[in-house]
N, C-alpha and C. Protein backbone atom coordinates (compact mmCIF):
# COMPACT_ATOMS: atom_id res chain seq x y z
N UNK A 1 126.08 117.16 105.01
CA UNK A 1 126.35 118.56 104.73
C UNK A 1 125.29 119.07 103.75
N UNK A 2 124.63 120.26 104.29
CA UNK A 2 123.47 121.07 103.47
C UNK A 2 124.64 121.48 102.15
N UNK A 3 123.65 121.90 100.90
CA UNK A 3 124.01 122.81 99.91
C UNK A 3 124.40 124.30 100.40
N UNK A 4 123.55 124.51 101.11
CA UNK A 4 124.27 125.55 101.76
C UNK A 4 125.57 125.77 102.29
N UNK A 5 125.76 124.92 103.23
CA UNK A 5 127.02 124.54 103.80
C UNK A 5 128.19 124.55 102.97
N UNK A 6 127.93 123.67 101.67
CA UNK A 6 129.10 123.34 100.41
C UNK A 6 128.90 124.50 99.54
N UNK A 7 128.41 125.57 99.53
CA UNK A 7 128.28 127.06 98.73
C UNK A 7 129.10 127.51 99.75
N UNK A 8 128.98 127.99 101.04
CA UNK A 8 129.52 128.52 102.14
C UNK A 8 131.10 127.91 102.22
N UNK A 9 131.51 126.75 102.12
CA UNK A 9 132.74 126.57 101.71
C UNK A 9 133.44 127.26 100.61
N UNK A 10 132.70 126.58 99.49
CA UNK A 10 133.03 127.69 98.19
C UNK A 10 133.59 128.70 98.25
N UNK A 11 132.37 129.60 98.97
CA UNK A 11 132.67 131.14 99.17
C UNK A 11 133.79 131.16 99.59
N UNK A 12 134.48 130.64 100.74
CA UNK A 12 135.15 130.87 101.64
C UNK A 12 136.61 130.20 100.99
N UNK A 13 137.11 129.47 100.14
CA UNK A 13 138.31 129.14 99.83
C UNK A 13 138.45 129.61 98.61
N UNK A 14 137.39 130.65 98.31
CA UNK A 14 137.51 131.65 97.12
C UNK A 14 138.52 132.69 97.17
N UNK A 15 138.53 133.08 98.19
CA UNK A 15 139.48 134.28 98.90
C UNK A 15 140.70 133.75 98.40
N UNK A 16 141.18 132.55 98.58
CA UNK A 16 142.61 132.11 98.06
C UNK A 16 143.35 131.98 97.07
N UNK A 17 141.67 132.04 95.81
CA UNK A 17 142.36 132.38 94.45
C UNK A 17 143.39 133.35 93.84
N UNK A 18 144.09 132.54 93.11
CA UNK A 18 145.52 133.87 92.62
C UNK A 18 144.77 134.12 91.32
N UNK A 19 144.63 135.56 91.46
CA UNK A 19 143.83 135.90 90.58
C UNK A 19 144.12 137.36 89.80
N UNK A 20 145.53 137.89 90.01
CA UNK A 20 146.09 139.09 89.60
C UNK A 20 145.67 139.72 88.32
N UNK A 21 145.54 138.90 87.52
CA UNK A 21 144.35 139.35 86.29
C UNK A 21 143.48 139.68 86.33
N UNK A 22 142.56 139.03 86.88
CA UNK A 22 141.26 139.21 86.55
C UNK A 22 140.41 139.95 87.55
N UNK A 23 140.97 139.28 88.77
CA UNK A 23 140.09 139.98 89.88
C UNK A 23 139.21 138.98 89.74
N UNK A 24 139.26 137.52 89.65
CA UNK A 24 137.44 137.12 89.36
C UNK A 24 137.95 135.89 90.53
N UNK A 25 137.95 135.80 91.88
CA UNK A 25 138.06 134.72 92.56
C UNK A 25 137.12 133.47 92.15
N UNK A 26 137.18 132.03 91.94
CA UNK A 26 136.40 131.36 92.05
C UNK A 26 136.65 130.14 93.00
N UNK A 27 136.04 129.64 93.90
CA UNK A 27 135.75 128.52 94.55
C UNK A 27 135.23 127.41 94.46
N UNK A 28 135.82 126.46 94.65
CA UNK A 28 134.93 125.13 94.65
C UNK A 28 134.80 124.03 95.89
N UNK A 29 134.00 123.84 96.03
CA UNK A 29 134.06 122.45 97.14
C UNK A 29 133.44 121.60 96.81
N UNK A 30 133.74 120.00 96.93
CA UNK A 30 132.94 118.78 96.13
C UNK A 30 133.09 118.20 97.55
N UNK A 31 131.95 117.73 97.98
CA UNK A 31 131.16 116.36 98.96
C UNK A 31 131.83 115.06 97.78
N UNK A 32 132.22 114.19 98.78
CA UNK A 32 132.66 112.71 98.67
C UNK A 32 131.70 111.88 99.25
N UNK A 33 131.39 110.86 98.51
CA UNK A 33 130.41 109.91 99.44
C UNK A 33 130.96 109.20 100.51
N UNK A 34 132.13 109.35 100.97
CA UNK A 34 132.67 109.51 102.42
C UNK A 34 132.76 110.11 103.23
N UNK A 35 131.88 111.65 102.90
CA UNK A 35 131.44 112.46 103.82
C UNK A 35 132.84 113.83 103.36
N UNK A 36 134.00 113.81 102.98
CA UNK A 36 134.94 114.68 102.70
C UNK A 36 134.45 115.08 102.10
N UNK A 37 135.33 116.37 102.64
CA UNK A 37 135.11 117.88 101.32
C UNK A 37 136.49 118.16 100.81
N UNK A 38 136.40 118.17 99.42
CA UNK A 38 137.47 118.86 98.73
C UNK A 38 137.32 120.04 98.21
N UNK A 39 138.63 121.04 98.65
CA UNK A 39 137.91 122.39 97.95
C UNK A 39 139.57 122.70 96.93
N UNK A 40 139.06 123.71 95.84
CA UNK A 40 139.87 124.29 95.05
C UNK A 40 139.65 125.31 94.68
N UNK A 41 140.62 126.45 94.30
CA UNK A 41 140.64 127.81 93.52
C UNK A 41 140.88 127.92 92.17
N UNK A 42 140.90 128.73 91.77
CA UNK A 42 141.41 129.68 90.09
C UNK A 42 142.64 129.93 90.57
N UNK A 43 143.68 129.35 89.69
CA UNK A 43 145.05 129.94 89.48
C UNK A 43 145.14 130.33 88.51
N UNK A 44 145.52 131.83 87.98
CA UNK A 44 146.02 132.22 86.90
C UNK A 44 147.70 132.34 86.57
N UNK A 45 147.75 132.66 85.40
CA UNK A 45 149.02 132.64 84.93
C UNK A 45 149.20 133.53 83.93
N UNK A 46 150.11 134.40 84.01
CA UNK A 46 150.71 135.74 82.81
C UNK A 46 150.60 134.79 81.26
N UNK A 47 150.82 133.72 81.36
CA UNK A 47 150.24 133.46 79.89
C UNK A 47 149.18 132.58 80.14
N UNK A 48 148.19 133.22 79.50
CA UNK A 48 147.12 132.85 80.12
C UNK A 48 146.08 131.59 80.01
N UNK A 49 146.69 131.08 78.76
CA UNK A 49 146.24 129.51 78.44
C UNK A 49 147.03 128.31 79.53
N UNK A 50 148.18 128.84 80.60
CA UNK A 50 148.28 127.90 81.99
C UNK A 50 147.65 128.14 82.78
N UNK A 51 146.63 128.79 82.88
CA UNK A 51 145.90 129.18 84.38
C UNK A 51 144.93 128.29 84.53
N UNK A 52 144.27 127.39 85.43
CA UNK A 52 143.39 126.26 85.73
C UNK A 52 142.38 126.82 86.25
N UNK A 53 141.06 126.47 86.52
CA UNK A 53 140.04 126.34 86.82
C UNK A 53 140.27 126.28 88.10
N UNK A 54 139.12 126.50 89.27
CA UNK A 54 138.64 126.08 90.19
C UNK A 54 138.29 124.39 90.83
N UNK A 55 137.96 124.50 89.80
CA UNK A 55 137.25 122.76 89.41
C UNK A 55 138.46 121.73 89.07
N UNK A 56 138.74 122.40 88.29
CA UNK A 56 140.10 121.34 88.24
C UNK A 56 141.19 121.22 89.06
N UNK A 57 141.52 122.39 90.04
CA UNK A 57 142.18 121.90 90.66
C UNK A 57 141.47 121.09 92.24
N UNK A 58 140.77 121.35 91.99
CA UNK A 58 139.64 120.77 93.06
C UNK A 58 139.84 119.12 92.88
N UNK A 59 139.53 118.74 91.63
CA UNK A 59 139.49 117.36 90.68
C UNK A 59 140.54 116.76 91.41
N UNK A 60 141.45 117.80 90.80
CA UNK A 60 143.16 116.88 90.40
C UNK A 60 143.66 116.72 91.97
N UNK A 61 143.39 117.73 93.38
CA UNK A 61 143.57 117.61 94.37
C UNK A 61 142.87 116.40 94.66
N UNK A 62 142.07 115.60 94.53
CA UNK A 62 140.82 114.76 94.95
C UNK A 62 141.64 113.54 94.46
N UNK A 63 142.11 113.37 93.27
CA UNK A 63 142.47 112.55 92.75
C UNK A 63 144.16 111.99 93.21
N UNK A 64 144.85 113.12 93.63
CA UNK A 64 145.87 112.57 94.28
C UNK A 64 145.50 112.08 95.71
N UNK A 65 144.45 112.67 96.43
CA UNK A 65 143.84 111.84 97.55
C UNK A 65 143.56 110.63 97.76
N UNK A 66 143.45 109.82 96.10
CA UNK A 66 143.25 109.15 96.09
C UNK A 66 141.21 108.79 95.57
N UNK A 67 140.90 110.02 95.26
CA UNK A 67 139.24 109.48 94.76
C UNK A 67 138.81 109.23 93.40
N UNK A 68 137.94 108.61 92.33
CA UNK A 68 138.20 108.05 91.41
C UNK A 68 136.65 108.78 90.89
N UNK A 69 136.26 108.69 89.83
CA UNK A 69 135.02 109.00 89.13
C UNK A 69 134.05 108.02 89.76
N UNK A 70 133.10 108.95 90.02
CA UNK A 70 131.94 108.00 90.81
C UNK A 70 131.89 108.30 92.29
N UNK A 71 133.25 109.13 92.84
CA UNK A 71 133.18 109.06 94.15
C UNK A 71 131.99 110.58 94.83
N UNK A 72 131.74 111.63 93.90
CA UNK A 72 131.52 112.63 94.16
C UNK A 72 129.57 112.90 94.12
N UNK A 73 129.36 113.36 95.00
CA UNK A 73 128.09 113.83 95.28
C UNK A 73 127.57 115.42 94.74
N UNK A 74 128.15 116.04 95.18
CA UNK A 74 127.52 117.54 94.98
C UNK A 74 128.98 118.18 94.51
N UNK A 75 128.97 118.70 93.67
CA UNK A 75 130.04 120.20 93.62
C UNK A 75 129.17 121.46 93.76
N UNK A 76 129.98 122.79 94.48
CA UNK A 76 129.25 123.84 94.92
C UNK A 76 130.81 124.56 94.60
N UNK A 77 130.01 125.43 93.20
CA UNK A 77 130.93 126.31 92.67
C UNK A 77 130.49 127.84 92.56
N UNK A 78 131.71 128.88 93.01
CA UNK A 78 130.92 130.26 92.72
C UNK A 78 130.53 130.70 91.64
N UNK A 79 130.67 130.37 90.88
CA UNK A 79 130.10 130.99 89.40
C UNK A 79 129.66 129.49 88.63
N UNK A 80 129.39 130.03 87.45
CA UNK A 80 129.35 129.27 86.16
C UNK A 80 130.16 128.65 85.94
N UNK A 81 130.11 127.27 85.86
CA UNK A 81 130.84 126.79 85.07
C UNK A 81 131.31 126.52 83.64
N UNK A 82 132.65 126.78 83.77
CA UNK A 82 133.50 126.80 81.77
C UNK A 82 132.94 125.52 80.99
N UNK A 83 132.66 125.87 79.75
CA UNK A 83 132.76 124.41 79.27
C UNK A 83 133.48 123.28 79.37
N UNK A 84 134.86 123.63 79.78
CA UNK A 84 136.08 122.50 79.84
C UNK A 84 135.83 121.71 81.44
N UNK A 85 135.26 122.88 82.19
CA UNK A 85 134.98 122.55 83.51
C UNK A 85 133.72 121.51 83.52
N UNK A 86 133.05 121.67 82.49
CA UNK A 86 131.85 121.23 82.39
C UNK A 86 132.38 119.77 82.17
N UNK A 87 133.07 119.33 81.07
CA UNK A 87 133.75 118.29 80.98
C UNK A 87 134.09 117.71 82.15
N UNK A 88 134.70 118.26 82.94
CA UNK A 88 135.70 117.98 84.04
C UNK A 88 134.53 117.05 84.79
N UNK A 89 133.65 118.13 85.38
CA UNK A 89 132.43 117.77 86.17
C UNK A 89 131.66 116.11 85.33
N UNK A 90 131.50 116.02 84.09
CA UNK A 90 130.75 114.93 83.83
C UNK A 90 131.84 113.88 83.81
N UNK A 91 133.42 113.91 83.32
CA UNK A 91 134.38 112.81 83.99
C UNK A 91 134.37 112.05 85.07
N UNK A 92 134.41 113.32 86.15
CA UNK A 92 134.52 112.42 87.29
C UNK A 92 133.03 112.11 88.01
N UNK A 93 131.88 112.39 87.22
CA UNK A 93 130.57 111.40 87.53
C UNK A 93 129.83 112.45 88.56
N UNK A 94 129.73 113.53 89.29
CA UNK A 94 129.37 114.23 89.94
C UNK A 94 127.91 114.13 89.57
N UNK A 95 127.30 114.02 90.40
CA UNK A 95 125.73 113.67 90.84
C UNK A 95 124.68 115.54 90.71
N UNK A 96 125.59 116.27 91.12
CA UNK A 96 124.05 117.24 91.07
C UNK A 96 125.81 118.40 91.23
N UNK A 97 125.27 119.17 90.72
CA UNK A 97 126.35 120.63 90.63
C UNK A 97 124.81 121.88 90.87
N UNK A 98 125.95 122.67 91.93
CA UNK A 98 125.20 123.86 92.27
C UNK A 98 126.19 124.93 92.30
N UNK A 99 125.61 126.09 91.39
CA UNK A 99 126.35 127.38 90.98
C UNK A 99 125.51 128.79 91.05
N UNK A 100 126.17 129.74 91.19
CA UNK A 100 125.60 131.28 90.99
C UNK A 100 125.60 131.43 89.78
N UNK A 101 124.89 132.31 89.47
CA UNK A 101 124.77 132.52 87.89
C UNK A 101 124.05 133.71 87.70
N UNK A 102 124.35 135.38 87.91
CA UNK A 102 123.47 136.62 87.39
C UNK A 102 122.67 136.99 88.63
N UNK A 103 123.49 136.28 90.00
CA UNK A 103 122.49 136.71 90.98
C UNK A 103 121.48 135.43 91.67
N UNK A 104 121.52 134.67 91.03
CA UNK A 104 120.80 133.84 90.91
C UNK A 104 121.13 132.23 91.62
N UNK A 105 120.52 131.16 92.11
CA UNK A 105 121.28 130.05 92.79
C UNK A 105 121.10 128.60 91.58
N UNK A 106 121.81 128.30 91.21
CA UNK A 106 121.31 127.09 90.10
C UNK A 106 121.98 125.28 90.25
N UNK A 107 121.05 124.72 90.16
CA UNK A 107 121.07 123.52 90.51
C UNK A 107 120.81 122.42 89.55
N UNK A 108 121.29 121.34 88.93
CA UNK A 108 121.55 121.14 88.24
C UNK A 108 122.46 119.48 88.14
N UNK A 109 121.90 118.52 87.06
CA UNK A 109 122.90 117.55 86.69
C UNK A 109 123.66 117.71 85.95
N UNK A 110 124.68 117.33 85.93
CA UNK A 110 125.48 117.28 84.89
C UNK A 110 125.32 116.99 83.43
N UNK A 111 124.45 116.02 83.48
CA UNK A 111 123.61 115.90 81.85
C UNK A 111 122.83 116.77 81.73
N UNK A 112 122.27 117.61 82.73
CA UNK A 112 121.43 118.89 81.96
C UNK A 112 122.44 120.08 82.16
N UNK A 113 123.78 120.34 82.81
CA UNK A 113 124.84 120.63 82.27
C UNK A 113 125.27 120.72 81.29
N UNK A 114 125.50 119.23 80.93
CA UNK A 114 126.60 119.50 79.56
C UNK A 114 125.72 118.29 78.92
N UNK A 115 124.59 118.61 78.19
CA UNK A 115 123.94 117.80 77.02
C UNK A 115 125.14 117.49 76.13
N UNK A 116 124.82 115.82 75.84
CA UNK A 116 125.67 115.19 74.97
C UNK A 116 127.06 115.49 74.77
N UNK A 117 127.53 115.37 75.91
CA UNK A 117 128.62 115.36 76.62
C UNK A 117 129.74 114.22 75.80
N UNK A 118 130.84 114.83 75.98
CA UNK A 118 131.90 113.35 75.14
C UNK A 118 132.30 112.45 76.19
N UNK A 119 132.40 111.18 75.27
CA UNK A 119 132.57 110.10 76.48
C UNK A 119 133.88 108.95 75.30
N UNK A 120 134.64 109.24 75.74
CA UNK A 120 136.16 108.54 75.12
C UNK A 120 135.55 107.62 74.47
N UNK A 121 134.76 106.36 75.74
CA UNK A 121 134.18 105.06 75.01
C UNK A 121 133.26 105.19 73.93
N UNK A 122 132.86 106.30 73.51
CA UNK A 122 132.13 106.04 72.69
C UNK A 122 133.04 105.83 71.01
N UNK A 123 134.40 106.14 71.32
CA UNK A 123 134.91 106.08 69.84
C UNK A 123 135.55 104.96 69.49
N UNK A 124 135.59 104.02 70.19
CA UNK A 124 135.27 102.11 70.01
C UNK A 124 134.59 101.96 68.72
């Protein structure tokens, strides 16, 4: 599957976001090195510190599938990613992340993502 292809997903399970606030749909789809695609939306919530990410529910869907950190190739998200998302993305090991950003197409590792990133093991 092209980058294209996994943006074009994106786009397309963006529409499903509950998004009564904001109006700001976001999409995600992550390539598995088994060839699957997982996709997820933005859920919001009237109080607004429960509403999840795109990404995370993308994650947390993946993970009841049964896929583990390390399994993921590309994520292709419509926007920017949040800092917490950013987290999310260097957890589960994702290889190259591609996002919109101002018009713009951006491509990207996760370590040039999220420089010096937290890593649990390091507080051993």
């Amino acid at each position: 599957m092209t980058d294209d292809e996994l943006l074009a997903r994106a786009d397309a399970i963006a529409s499903r976001a509950y998004v009564p606030y904001s109006g700001f749909n976001v999409g995600c789809a992550v390539l598995t090195r088994d060839g699957t695609v997982i996709e997820g939306v933005n859920v919001e919530n009237a109080a607004y510190p429960l509403g999840v990410c795109a990404e995370r529910t993308t994650f947390s869907s993946a993970v009841v599938q049964g896929y583990r950190p390390g399994d993921f190739i590309v994520a292709a998200i419509t926007a920017s990613p949040c800092g917490g998302c950013r987290q999310w993305l260097a957890e589960m090991q994702v290889e190259r992340v591609i996002f919109r950003n101002g018009g713009r197409l951006v491509q990207m590792t996760v370590s040039e993502l999220l420089p010096e990133q937290f890593d649990a093991g390091d507080l051993a």
